[in-house]
Protein backbone atom coordinates (compact mmCIF):
# COMPACT_ATOMS: atom_id res chain seq x y z
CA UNK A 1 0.71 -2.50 -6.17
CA UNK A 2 -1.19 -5.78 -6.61
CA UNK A 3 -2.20 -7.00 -2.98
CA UNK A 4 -3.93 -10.18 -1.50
CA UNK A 5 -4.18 -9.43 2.01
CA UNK A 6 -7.93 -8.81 3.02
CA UNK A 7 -6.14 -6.09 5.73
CA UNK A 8 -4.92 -4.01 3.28
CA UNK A 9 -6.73 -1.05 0.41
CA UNK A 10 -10.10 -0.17 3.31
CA UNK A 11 -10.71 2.16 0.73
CA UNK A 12 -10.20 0.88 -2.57
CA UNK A 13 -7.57 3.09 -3.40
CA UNK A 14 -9.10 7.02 -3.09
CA UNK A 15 -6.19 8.26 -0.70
CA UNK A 16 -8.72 7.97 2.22
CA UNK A 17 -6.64 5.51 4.69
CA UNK A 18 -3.44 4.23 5.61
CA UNK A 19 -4.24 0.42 5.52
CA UNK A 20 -2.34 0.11 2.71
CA UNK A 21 0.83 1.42 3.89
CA UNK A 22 4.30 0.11 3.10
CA UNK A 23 7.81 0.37 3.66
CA UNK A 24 9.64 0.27 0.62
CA UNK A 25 13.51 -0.05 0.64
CA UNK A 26 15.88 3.19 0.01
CA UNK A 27 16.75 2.29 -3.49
CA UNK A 28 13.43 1.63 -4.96
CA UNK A 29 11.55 4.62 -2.83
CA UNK A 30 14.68 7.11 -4.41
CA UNK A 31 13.27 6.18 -7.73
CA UNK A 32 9.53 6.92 -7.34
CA UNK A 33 7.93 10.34 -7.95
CA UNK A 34 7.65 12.63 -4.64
CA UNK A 35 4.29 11.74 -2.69
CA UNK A 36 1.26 14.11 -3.09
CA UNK A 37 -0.33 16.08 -0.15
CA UNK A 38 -3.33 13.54 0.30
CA UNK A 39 -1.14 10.48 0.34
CA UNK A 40 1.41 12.27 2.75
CA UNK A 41 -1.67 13.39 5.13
CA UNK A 42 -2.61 9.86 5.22
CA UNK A 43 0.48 8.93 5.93
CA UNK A 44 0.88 10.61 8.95
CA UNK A 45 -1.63 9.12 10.26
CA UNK A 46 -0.59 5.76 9.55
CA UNK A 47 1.32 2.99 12.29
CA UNK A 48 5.04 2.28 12.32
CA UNK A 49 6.39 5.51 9.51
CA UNK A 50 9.27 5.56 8.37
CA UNK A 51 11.20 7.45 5.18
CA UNK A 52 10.42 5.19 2.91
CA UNK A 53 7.03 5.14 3.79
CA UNK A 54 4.41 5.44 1.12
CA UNK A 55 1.29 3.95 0.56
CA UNK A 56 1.16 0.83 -1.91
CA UNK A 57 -1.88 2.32 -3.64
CA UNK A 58 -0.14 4.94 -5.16
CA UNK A 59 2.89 2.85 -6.22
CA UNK A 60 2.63 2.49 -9.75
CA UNK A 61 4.34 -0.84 -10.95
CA UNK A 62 7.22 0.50 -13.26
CA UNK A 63 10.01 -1.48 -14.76
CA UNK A 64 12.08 -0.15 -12.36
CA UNK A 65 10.67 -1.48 -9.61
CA UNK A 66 10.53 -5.24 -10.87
CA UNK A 67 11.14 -7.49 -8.16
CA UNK A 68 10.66 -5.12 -5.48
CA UNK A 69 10.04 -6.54 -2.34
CA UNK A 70 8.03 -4.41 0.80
CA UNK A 71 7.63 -4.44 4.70
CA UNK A 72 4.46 -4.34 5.82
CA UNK A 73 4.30 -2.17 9.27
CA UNK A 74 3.39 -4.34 12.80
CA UNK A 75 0.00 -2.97 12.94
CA UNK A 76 -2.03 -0.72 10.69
CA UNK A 77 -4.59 1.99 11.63
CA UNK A 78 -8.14 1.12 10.18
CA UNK A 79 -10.65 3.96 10.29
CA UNK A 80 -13.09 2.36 8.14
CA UNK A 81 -14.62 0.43 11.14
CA UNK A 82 -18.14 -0.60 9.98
CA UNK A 83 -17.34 -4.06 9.38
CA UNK A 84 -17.90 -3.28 5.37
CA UNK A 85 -15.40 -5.36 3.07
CA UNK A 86 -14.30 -3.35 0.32
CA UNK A 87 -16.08 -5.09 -2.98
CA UNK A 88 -12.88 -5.11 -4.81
CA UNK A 89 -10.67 -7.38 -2.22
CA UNK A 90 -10.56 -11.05 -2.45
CA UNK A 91 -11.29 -13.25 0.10
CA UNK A 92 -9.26 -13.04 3.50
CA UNK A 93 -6.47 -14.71 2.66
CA UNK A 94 -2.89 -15.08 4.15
CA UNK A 95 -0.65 -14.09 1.06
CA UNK A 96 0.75 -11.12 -0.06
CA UNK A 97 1.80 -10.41 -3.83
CA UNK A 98 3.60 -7.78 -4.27
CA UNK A 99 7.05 -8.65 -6.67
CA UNK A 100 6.52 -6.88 -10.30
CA UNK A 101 3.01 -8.61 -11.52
CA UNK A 102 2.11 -6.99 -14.54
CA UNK A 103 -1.88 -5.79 -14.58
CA UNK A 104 -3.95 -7.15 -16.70
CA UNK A 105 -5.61 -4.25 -17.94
């Protein structure tokens, strides 16, 4: 999932946190493929879980899940505490992007 929030991916996306956790709604977490061990060991360790918990790094933008739209849990769990910014995050900033943008790539 395309993010903005300067909170969220701590480590770029290797399955190595759970600052990136969302909660996705029933009908578009039925459609995605089961999570894998490292992403469910992650989260468990992550703030606020629920069923439809995953973690937006591993979402892969489909067709079927235009227009999705996602919780974000009251707190998050940050175990990358050095203070480092993650090179591949934009600036802190207060908006979150999240509704089927297409990658560029």
């Amino acid at each position: 999932m395309a993010c903005k929030h300067s909170t969220l991916g701590a480590c770029e996306g290797s399955v190595a946190c759970s600052t990136c956790h969302v909660i996705l709604p029933p009908e578009y977490y039925d459609v995605l493929p089961e999570p894998e061990d490292d992403e469910n060991d992650m989260l468990d360790m992550a703030f606020g879980l629920t069923d439809t918990s995953r973690l937006g790094c591993q979402v892969k933008m489909t067709k079927e899940l235009d227009g999705i739209s996602v919780t974000l849990p009251a707190a998050t769990r940050n175990m990358f505490v050095d203070g480092k910014q993650p090179a591949s995050l934009p600036k802190p900033t207060a908006e979150l992007s999240l509704v089927g943008k297409k990658s560029a790539h």
